[in-house]
Protein backbone atom coordinates (compact mmCIF):
# COMPACT_ATOMS: atom_id res chain seq x y z
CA UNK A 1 -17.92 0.91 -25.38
CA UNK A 2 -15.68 -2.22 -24.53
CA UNK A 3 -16.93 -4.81 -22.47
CA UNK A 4 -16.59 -4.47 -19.62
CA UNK A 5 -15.48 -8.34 -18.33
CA UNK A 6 -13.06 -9.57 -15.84
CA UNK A 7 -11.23 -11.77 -18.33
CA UNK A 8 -9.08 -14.58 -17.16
CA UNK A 9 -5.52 -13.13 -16.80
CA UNK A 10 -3.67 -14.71 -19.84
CA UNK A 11 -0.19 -13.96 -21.12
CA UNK A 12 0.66 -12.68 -24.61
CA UNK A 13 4.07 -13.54 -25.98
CA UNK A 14 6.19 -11.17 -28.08
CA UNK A 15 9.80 -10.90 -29.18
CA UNK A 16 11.87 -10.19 -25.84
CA UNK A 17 8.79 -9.29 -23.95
CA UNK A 18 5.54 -10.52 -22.41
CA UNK A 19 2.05 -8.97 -21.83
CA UNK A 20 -0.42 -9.66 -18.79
CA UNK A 21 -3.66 -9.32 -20.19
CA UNK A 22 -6.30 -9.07 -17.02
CA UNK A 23 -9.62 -7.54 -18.65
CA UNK A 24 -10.14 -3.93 -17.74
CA UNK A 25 -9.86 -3.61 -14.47
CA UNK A 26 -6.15 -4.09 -14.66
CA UNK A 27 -4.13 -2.44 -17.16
CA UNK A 28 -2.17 -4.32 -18.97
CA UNK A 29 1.78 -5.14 -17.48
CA UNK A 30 4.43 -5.32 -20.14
CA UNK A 31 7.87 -7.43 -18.73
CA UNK A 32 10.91 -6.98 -20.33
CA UNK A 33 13.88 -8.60 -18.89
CA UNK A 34 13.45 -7.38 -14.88
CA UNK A 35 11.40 -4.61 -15.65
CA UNK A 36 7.56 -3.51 -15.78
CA UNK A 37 5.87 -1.32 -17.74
CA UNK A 38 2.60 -0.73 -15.34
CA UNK A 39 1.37 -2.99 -12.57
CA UNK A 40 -2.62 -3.13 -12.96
CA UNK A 41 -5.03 -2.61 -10.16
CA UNK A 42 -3.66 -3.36 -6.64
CA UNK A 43 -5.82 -6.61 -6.17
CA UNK A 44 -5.09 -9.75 -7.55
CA UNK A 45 -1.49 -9.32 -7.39
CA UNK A 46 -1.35 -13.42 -6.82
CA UNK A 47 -1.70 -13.79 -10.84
CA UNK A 48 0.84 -11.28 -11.27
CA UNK A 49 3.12 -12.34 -8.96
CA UNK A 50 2.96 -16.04 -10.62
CA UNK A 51 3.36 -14.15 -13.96
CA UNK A 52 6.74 -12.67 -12.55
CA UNK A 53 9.87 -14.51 -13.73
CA UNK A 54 12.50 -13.28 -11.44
CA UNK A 55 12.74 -9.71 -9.08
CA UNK A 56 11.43 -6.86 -10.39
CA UNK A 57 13.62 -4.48 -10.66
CA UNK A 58 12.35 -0.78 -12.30
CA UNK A 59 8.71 0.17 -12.89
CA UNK A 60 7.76 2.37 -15.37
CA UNK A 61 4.62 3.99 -15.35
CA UNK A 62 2.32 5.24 -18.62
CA UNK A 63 -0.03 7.00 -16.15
CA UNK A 64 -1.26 7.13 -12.94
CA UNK A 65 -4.34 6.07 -12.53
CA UNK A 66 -5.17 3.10 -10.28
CA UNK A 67 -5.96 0.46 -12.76
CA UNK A 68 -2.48 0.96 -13.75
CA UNK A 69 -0.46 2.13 -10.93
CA UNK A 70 -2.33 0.10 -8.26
CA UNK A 71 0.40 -2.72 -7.69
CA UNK A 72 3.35 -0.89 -7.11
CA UNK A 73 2.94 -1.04 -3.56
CA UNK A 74 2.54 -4.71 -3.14
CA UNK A 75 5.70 -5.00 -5.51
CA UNK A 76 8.04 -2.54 -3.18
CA UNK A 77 6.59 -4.18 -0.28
CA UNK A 78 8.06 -7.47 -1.58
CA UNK A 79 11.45 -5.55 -2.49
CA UNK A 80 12.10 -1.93 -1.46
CA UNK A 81 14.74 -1.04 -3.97
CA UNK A 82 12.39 -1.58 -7.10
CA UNK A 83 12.38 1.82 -8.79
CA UNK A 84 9.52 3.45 -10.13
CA UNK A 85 9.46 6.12 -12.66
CA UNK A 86 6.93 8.58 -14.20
CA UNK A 87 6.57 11.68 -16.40
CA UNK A 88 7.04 14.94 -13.98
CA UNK A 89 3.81 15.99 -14.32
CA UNK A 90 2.21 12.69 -12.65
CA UNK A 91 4.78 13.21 -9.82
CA UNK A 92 3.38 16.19 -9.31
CA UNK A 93 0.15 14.58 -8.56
CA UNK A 94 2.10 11.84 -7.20
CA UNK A 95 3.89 13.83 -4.16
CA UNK A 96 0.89 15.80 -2.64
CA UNK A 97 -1.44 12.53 -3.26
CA UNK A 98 -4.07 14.38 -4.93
CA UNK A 99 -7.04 11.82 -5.10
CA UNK A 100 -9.02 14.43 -7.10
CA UNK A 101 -6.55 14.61 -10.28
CA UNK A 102 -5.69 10.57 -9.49
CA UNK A 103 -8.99 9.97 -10.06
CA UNK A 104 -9.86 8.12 -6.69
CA UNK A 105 -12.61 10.44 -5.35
CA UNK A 106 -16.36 9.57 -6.28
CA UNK A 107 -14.96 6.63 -8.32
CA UNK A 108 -15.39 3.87 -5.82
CA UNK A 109 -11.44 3.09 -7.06
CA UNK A 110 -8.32 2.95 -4.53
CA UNK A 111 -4.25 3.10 -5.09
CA UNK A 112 -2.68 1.76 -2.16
CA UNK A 113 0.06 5.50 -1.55
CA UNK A 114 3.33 5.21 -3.23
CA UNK A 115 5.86 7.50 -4.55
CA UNK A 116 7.54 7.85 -7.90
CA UNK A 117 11.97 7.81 -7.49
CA UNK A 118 12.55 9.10 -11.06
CA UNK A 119 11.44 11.51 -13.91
CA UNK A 120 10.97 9.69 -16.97
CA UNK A 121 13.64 11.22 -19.39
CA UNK A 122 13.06 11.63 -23.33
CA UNK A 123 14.54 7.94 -23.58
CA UNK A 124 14.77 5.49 -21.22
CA UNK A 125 16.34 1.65 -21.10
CA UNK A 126 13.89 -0.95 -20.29
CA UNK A 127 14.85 -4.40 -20.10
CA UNK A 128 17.66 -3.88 -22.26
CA UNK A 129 15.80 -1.66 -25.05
CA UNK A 130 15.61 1.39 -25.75
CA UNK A 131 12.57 3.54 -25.77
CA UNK A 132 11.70 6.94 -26.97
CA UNK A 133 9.42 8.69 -24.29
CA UNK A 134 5.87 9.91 -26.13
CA UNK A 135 4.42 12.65 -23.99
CA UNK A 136 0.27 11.08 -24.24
CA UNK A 137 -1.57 13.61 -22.57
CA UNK A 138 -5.57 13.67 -22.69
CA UNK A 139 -7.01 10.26 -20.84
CA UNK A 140 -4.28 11.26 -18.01
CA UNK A 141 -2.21 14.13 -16.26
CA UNK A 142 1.29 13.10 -17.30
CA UNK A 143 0.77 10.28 -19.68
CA UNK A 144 2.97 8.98 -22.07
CA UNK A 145 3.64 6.36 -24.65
CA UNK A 146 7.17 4.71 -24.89
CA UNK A 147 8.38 3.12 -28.39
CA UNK A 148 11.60 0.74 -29.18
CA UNK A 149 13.70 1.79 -32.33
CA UNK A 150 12.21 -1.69 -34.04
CA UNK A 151 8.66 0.12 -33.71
CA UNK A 152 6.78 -1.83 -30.82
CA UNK A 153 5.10 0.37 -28.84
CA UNK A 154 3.36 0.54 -25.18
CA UNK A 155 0.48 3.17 -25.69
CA UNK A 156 -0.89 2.68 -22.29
CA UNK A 157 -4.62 3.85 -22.51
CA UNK A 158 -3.80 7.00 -25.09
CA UNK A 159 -4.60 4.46 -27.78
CA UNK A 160 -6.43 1.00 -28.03
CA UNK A 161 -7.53 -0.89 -30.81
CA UNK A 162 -11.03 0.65 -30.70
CA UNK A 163 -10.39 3.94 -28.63
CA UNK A 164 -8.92 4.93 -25.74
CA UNK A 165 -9.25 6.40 -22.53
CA UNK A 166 -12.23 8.50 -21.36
CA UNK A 167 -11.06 12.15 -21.14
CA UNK A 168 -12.17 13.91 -17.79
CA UNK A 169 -12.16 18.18 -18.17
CA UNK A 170 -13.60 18.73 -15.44
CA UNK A 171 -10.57 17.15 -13.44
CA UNK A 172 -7.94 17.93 -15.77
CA UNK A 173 -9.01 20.72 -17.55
CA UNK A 174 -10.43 21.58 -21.02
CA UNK A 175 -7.38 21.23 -22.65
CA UNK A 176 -7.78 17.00 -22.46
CA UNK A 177 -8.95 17.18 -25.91
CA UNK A 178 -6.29 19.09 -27.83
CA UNK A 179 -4.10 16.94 -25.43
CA UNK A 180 -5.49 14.00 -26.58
CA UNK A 181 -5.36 14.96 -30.25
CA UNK A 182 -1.62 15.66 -30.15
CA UNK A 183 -1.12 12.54 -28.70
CA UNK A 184 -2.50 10.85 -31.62
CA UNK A 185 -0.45 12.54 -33.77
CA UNK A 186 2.77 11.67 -32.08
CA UNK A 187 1.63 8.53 -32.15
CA UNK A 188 0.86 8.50 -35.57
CA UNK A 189 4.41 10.18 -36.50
CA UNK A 190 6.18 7.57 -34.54
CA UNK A 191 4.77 4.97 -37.05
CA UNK A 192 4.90 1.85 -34.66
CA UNK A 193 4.45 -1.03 -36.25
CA UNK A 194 2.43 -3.42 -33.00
CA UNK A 195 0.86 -1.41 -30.42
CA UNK A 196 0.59 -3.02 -26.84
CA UNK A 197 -2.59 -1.07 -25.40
CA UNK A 198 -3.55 -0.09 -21.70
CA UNK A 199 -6.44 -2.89 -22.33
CA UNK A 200 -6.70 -5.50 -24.70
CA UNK A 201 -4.21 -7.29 -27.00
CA UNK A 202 -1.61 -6.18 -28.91
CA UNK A 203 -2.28 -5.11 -32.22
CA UNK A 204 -1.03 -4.30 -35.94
CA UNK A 205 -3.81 -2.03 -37.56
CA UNK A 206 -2.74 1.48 -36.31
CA UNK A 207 -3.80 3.05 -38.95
CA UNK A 208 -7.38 1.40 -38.03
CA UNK A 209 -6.98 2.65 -34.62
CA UNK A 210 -6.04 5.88 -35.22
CA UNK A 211 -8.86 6.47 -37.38
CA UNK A 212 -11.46 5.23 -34.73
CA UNK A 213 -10.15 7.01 -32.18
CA UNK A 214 -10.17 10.24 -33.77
CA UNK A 215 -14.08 9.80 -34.74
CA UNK A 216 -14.33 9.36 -30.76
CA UNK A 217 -12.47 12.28 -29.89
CA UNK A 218 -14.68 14.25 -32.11
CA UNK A 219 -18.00 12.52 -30.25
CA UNK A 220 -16.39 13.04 -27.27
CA UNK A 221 -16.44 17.38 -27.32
CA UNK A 222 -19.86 16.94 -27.09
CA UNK A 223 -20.52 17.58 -23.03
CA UNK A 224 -23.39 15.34 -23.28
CA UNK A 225 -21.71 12.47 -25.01
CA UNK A 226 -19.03 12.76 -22.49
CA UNK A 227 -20.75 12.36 -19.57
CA UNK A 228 -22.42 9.57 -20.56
CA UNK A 229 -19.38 7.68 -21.84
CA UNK A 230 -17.52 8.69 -18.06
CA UNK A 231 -20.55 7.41 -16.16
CA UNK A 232 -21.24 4.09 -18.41
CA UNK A 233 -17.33 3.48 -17.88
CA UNK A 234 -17.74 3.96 -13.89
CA UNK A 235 -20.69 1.30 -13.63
CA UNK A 236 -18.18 -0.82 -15.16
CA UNK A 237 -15.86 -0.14 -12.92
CA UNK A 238 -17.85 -0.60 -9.69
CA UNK A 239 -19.03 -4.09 -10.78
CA UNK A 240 -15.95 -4.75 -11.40
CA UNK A 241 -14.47 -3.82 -8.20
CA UNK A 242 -17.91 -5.10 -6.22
CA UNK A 243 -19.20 -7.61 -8.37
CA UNK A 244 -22.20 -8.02 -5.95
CA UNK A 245 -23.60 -4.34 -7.01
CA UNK A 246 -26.95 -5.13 -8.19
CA UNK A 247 -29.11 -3.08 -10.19
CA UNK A 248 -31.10 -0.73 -7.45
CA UNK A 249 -27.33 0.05 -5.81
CA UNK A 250 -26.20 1.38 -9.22
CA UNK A 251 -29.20 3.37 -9.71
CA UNK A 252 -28.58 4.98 -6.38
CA UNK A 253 -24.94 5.24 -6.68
CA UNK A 254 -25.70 7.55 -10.09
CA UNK A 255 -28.44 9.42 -8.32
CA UNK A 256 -26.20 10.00 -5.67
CA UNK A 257 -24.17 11.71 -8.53
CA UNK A 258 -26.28 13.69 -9.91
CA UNK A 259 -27.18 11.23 -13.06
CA UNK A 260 -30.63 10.34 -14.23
CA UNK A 261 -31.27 6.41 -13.16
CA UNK A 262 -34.23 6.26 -15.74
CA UNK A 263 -31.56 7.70 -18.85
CA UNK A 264 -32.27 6.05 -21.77
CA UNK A 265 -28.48 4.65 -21.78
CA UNK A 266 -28.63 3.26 -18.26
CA UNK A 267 -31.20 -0.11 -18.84
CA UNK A 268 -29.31 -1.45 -21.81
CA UNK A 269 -25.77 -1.02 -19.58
CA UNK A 270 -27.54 -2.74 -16.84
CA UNK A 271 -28.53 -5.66 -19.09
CA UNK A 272 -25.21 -6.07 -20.37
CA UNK A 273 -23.69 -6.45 -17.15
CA UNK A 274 -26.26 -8.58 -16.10
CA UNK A 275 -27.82 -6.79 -13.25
């Protein structure tokens, strides 16, 4: 599991682009020219709005779930012509505002509402560059990947350096893991060379990655496994969105959800999140 920290927001430096780096309850924000790839959670938009250069003008989304998705709001409330797009299958959970399949019920999470203007074609200019469209499914309804022709790519949470999103079937269906094995595999046959993750820094090893991630995909079919992997990555969540949870509230919280306080995963999380 990563940990799960709210690291100061820093900025990584690449050719022609820049990364905010937040920790994990923001995604990260790529910034190319005028454009974003992502916009984090919807708090702390002060460090992102210091991290902005100039106007924003397009947003382009690798999923919509709040830790990613959670600024545009604040952005188009600064500037109402920034355009946002998204693959057609997250508008579609986009439009009705389903908080099931955005993953804001029983997750203590919220997405200030917004709307997506565009459908993300098969290639799209951002910044300046162009990028081939991955379709990413698995972690998220309408995820996707986007790659430039000299091989950087922005995986959003489809692949970090050790993993990658926690798949939810009983939201999106039991086809997350077949989705999320074909997105490794498009991955893999785009052959990027640096891989800017949903979380963490960018990195080189793919091959590395790849490999890890497909042992976790494997540990994840297990139902068991699963579950406990969703529920030790929504305690990490909830501190991180009320870091004044203590230990007795996150017991309840989980009992309230039908988990076992007293499982034999639940102390050592505790501990490590010092509660």
């Amino acid at each position: 599991m990563a940990t799960w920290d709210a690291s100061a927001p820093h900025s990584i430096e690449l050719p022609g682009l820049a990364v905010l780096v937040r920790g994990w309850l923001h995604g990260n924000i790529v910034r190319i020219g005028p454009d974003l790839v992502d916009t984090g959670y919807y708090t702390g938009f002060d460090a992102l709005d210091s991290w902005l250069v100039g106007p924003v003008e397009r947003i382009f989304l690798t999923h919509v779930h709040s830790d990613h998705s959670g600024g545009i709001a604040a952005l188009r409330d600064r500037d109402s012509a920034v355009a946002v797009y998204g693959h057609p299958d997250a508008i579609a959970i986009v439009e009705p505002w389903d908080l099931e399949r955005l993953w804001i019920d029983n997750t203590g999470q919220e997405i200030p509402r917004f709307s997506i203007d565009h459908p993300l074609p098969s290639r799209v200019d951002i910044g300046g560059r162009g990028f081939d469209v991955i379709p990413a499914g698995g972690h998220a309804t309408g995820g996707v990947c986007f790659v430039d022709d000299a091989g950087v790519m922005i995986s959003g949470d489809a692949l970090w350096e050790r993993g990658f999103g926690i798949l939810n079937p009983v939201i999106d269906g039991p086809g997350v893991f077949d989705d999320a094995a074909g997105a490794l595999d498009r991955i893999e046959e785009a052959a990027p060379r640096v891989v800017i993750p949903g979380h963490g820094a960018p990195f080189t090893d793919v091959r590395g990655a790849l490999g890890r991630a497909r042992v976790l995909l494997e540990r994840m079919r297990d139902p068991k496994d699963l579950r406990r992997r969703a529920f030790m990555g929504a305690v990490g969540f909830w501190v991180l969105i009320d870091p004044t949870l203590d230990a007795e509230a996150i017991k309840a919280r989980l009992a309230d959800q039908g988990v076992d306080p007293t499982a034999p995963w639940v102390a050592p999380l505790l501990q490590k999140l010092g509660r």
